[in-house]
C-alpha atoms as a PDB file:
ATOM      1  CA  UNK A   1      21.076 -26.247  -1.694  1.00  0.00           C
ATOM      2  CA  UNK A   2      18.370 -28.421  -2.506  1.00  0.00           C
ATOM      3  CA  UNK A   3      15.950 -25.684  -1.156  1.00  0.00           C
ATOM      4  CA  UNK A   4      16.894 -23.461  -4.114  1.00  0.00           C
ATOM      5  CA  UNK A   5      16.951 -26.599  -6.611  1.00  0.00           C
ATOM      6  CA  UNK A   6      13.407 -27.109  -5.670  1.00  0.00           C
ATOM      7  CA  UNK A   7      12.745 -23.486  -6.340  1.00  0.00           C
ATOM      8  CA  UNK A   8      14.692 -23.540 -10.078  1.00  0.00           C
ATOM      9  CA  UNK A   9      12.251 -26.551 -10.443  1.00  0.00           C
ATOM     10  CA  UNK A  10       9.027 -25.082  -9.230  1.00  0.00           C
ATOM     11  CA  UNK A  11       9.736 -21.771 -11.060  1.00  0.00           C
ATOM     12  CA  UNK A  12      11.144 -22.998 -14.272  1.00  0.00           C
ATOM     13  CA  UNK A  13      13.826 -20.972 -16.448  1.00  0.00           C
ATOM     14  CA  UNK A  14      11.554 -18.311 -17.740  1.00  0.00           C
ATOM     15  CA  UNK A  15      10.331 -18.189 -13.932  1.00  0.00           C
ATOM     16  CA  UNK A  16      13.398 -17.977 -12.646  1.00  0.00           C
ATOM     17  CA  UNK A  17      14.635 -14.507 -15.574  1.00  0.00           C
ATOM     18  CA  UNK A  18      11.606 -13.360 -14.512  1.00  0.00           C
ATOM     19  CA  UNK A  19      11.868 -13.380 -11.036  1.00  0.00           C
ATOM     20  CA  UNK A  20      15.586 -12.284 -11.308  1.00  0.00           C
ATOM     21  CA  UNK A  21      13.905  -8.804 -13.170  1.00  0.00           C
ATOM     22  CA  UNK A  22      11.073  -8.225 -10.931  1.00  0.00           C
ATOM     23  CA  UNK A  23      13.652  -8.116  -7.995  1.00  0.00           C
ATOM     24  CA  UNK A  24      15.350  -5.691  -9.924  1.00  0.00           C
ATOM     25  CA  UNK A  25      12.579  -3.053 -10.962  1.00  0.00           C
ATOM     26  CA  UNK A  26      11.326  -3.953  -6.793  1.00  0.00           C
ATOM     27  CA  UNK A  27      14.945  -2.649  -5.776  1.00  0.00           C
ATOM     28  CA  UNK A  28      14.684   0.263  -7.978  1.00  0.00           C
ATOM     29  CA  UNK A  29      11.277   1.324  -7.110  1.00  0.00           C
ATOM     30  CA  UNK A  30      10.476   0.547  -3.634  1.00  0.00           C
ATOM     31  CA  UNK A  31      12.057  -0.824  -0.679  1.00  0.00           C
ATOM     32  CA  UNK A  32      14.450  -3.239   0.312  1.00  0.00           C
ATOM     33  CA  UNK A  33      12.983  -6.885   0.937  1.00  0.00           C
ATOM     34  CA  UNK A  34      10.284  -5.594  -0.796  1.00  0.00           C
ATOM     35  CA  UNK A  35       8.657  -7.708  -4.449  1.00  0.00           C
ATOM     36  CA  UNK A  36       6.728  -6.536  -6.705  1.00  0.00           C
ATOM     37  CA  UNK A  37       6.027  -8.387  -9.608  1.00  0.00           C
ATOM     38  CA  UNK A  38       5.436  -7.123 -13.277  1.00  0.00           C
ATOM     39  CA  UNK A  39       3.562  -5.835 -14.909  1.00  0.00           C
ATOM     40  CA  UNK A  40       2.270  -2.882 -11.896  1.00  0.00           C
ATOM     41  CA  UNK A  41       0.539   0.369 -12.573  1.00  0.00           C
ATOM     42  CA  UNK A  42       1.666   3.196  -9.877  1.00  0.00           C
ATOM     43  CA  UNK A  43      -0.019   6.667  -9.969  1.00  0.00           C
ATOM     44  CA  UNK A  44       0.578   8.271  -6.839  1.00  0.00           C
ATOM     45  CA  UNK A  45      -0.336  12.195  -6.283  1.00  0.00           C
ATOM     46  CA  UNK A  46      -0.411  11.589  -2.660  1.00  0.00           C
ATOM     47  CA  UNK A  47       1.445   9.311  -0.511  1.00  0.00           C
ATOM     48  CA  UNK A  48       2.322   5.330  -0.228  1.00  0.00           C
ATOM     49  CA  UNK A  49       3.606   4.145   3.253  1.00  0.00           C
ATOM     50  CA  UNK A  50       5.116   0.435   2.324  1.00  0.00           C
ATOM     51  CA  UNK A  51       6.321  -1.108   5.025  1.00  0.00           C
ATOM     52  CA  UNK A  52       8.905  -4.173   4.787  1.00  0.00           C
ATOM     53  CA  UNK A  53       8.586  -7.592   3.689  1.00  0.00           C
ATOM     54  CA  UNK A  54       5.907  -6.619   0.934  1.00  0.00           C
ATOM     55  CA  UNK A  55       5.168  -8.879  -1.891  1.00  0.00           C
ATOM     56  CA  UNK A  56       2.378  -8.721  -4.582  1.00  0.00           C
ATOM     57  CA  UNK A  57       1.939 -10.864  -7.970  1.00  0.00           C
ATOM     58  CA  UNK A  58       1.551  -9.597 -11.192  1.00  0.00           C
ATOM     59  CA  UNK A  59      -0.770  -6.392 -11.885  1.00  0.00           C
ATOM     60  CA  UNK A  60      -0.509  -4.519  -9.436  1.00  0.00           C
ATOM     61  CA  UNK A  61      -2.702  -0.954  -9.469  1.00  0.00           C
ATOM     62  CA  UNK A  62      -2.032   1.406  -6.720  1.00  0.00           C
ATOM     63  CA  UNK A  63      -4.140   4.898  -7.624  1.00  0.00           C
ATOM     64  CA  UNK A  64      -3.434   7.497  -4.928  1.00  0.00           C
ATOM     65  CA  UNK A  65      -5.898  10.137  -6.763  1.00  0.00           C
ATOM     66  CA  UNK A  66      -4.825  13.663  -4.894  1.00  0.00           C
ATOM     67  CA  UNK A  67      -1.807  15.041  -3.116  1.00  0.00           C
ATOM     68  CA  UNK A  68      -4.068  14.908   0.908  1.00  0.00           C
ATOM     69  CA  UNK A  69      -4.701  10.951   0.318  1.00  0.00           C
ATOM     70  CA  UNK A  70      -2.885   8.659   1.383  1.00  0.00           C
ATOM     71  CA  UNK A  71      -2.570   4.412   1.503  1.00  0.00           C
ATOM     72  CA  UNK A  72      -0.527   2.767   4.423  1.00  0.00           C
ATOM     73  CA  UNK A  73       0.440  -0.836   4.222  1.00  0.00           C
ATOM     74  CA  UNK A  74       2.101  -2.647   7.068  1.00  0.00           C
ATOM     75  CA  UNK A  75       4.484  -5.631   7.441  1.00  0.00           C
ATOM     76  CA  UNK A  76       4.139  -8.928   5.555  1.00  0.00           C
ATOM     77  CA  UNK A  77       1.762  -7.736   3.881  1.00  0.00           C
ATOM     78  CA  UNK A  78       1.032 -10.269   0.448  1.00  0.00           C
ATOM     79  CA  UNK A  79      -1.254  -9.895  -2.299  1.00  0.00           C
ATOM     80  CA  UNK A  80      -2.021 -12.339  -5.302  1.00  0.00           C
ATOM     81  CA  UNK A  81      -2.375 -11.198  -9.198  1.00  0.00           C
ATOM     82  CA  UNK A  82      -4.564  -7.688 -10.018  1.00  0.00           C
ATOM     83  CA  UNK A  83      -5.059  -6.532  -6.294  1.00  0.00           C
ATOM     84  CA  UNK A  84      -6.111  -2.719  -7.406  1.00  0.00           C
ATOM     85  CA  UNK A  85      -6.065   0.071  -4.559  1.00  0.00           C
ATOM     86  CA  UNK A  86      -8.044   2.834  -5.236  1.00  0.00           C
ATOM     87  CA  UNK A  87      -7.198   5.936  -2.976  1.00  0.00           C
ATOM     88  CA  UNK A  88      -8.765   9.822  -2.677  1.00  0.00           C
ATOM     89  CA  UNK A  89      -8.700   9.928   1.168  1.00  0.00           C
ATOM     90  CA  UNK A  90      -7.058   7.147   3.321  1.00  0.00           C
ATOM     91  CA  UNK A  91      -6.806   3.375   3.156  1.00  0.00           C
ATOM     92  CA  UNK A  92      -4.867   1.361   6.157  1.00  0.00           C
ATOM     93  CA  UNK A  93      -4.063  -2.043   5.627  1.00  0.00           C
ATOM     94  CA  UNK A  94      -2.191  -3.329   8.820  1.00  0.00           C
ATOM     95  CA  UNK A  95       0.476  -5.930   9.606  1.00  0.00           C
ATOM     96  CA  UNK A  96       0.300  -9.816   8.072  1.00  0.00           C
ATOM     97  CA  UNK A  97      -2.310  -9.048   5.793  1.00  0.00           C
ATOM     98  CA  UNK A  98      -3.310 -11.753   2.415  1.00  0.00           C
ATOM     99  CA  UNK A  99      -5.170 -10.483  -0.300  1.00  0.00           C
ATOM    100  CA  UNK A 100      -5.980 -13.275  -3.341  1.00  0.00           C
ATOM    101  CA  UNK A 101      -6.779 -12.282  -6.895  1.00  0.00           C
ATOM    102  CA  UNK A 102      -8.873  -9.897  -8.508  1.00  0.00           C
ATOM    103  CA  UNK A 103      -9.698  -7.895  -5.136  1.00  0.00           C
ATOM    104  CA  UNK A 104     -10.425  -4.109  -5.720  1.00  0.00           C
ATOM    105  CA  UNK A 105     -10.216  -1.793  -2.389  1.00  0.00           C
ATOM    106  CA  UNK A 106     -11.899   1.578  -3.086  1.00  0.00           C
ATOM    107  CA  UNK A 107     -12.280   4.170  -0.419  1.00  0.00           C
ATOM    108  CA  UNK A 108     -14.175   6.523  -3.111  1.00  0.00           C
ATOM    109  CA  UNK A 109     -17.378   7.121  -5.156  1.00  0.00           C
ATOM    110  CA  UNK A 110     -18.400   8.840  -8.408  1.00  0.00           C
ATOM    111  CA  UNK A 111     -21.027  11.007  -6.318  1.00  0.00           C
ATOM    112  CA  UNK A 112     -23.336  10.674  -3.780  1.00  0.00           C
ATOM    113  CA  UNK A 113     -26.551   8.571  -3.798  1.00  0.00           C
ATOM    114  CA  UNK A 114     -27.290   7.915   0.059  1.00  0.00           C
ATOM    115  CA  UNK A 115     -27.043  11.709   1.708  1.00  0.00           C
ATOM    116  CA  UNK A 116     -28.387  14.830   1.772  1.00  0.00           C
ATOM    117  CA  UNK A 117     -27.000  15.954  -1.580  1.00  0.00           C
ATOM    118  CA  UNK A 118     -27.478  13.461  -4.524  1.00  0.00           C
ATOM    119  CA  UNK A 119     -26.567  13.367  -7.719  1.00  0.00           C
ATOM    120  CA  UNK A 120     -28.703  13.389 -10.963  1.00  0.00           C
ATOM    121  CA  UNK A 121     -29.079  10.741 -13.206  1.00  0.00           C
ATOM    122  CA  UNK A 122     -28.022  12.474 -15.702  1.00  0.00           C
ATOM    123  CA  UNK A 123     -24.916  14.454 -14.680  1.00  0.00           C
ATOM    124  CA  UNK A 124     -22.246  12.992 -16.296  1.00  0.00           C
ATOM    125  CA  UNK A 125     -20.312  10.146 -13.946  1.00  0.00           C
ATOM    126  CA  UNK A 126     -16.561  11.789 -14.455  1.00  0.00           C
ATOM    127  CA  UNK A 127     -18.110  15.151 -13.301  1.00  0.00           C
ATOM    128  CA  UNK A 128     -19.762  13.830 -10.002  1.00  0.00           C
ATOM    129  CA  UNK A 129     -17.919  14.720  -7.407  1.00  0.00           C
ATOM    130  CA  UNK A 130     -16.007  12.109  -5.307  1.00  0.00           C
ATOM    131  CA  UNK A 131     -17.598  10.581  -1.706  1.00  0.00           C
ATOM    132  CA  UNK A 132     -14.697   9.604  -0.183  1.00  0.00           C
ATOM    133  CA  UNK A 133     -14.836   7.375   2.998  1.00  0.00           C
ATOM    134  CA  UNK A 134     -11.353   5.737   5.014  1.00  0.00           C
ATOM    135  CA  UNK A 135     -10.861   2.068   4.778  1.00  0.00           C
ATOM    136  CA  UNK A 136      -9.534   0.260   7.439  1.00  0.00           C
ATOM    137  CA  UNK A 137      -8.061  -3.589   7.239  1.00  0.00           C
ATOM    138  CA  UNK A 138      -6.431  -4.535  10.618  1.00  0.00           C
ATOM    139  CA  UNK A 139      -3.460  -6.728  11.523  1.00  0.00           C
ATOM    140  CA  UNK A 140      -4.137 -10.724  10.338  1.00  0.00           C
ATOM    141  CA  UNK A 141      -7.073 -10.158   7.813  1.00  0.00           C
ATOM    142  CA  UNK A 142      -7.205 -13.084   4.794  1.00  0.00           C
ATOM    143  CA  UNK A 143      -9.160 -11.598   2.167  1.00  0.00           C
ATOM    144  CA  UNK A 144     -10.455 -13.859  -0.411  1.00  0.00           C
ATOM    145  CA  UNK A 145     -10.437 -13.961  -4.849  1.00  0.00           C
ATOM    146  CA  UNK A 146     -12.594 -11.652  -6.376  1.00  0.00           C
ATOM    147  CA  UNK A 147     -13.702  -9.389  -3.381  1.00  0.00           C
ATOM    148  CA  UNK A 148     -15.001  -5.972  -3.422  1.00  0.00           C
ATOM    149  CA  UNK A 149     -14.404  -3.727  -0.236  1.00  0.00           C
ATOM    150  CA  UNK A 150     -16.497  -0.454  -0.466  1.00  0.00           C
ATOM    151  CA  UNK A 151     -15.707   3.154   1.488  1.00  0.00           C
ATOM    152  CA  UNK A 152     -16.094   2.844   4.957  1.00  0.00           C
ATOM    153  CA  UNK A 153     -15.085  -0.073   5.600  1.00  0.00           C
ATOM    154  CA  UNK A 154     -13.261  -1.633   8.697  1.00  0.00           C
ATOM    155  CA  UNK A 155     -12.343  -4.881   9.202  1.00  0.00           C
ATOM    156  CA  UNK A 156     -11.319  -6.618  12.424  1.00  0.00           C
ATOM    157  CA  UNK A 157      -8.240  -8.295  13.178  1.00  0.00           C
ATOM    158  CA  UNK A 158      -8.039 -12.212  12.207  1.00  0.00           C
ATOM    159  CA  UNK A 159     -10.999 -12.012  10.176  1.00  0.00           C
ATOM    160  CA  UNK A 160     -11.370 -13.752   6.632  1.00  0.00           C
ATOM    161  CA  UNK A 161     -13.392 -12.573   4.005  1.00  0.00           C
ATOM    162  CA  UNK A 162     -14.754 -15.314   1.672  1.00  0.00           C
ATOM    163  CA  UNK A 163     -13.807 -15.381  -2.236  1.00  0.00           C
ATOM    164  CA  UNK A 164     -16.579 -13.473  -4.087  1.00  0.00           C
ATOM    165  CA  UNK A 165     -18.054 -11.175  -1.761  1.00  0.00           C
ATOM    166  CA  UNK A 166     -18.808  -7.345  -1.858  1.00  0.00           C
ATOM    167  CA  UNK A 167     -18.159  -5.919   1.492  1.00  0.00           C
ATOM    168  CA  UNK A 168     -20.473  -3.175   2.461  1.00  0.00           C
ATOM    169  CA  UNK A 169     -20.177  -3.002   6.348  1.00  0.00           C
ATOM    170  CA  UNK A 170     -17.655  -3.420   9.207  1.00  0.00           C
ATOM    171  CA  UNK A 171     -16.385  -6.745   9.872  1.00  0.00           C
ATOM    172  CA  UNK A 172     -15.577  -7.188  13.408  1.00  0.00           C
ATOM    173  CA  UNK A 173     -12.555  -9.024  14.769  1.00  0.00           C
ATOM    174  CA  UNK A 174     -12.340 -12.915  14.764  1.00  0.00           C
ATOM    175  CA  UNK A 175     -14.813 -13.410  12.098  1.00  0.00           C
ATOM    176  CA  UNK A 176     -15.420 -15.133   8.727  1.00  0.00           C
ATOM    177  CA  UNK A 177     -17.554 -13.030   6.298  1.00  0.00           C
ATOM    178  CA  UNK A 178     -18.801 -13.910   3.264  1.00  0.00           C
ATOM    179  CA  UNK A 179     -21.338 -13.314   0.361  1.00  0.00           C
ATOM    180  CA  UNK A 180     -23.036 -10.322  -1.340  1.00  0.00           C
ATOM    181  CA  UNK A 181     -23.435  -8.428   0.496  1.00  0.00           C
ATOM    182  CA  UNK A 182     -21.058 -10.143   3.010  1.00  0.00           C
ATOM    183  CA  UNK A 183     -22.514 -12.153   6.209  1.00  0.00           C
ATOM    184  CA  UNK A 184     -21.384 -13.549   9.193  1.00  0.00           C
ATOM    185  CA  UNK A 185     -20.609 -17.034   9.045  1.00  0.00           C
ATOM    186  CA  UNK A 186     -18.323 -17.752  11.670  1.00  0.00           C
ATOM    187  CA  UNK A 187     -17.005 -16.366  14.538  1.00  0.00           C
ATOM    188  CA  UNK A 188     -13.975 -17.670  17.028  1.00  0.00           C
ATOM    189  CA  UNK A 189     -15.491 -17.957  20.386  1.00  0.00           C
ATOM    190  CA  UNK A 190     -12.603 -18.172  22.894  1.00  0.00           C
ATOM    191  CA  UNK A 191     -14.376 -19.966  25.681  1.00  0.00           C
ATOM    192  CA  UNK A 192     -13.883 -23.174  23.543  1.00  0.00           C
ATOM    193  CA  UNK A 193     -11.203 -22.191  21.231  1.00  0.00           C
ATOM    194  CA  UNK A 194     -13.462 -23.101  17.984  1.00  0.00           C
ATOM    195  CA  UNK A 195     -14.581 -21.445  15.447  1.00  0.00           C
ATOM    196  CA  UNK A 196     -18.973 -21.445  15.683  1.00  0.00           C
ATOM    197  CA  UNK A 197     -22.153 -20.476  13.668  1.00  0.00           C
ATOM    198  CA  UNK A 198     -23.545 -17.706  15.192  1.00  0.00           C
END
C-alpha cells in the first residue's frame, strides 16, 4: 500500500488522470503491458514489431515511410520524452534497451552525397531520392539525451552512448562512445572486470 501512496505522491493528481489515460489509449493502440505516453505521432506504411514490456514518455514519433520497411523493438525496451524513429528500410532495436530525450534514429537520407551517384545542389531536397541503410541497436544499449544515430549503424551489446553525440560508425560491444562524431572512451576489459581508457 504504501508503494502506491508513494506513487500518488510522486505523480501528483494531474499525474496520476494522466497516467490513468495514457494506459488507456496504450491498451487501445498497442499491446498489453505496453505504455505509451501522450502526446505520440504514429505513421506506419510498413510494419512495427513491439515486443512486451514497452514504455516511452511523451512525444513519441514512429515514421515507418513505405509498406517493405520495417522497425523491430524488443523487450523492456524504455525511451524518455521525443525519441523519433525514422524508418524506409529496417531499424532493430533489441532486448533491455534505454533511450533518454531528444534522440532521433534515422536509417534514411534525402539523397546521396558519398557514392557513385550524387545529387546536385540544386535538386530540390523532397525530390532526392532516399539512401536508405539498416540500423542495428543490440540487447543492453543505454543511449544518451540528445543523440543522433545515422544509417548504418550498429551498435554492440552493453554499450552506452554519451548525451550529445552524433553517431556515424559501428559501436562495438562493451563500449562507451561519445562525442561528435562519437569516440571511444571506454571499454570493459574482462581480464580485470573494469571498465579502461583505451
Amino acid at each position: 500500500m504504501k508503494k502506491y501512496i508513494d506513487k500518488v505522491k510522486y505523480l501528483g493528481f494531474l499525474g496520476i488522470l494522466r497516467l490513468i489515460r495514457d494506459l488507456l489509449i496504450s491498451a487501445l493502440f498497442f499491446k498489453i503491458g505496453t505504455l505509451v505516453r501522450y502526446p505520440f505521432y504514429l505513421r506506419s506504411l510498413g510494419t512495427l514489431e513491439i515486443d512486451t514490456g514497452f514504455r516511452s514518455g511523451p512525444g513519441l514519433v514512429i515514421d515507418i515511410l513505405n509498406d517493405k520497411a520495417k522497425i523491430k523493438i524488443g523487450k523492456n525496451f524504455r525511451a524518455n520524452s521525443r525519441l523519433h524513429l525514422g524508418c524506409a528500410d529496417n531499424i532493430i532495436i533489441g532486448d533491455n534497451v534505454l533511450i533518454a530525450s531528444d534522440v532521433y534514429i534515422s536509417d534514411h537520407t534525402h539523397g546521396s552525397y558519398n557514392y557513385e551517384f550524387q545529387n546536385r545542389p540544386e535538386t530540390v531536397i523532397n525530390y532526392r531520392e532516399l539512401v536508405c541503410k539498416k540500423i542495428k541497436i543490440s540487447n543492453n544499449v543505454w543511449i544518451g539525451e540528445k543523440t543522433c544515430v545515422l544509417p548504418g549503424v550498429t551498435i554492440g551489446e552493453n554499450s552506452i552512448v554519451g548525451a550529445l553525440s552524433l553517431v556515424n560508425k559501428n559501436i562495438p560491444p562493451n563500449s562507451i562512445y561519445a562525442g561528435i562524431p562519437a569516440r571511444c572512451i571506454k571499454i570493459f576489459d574482462s581480464n580485470s572486470n573494469k571498465w579502461i581508457v583505451p
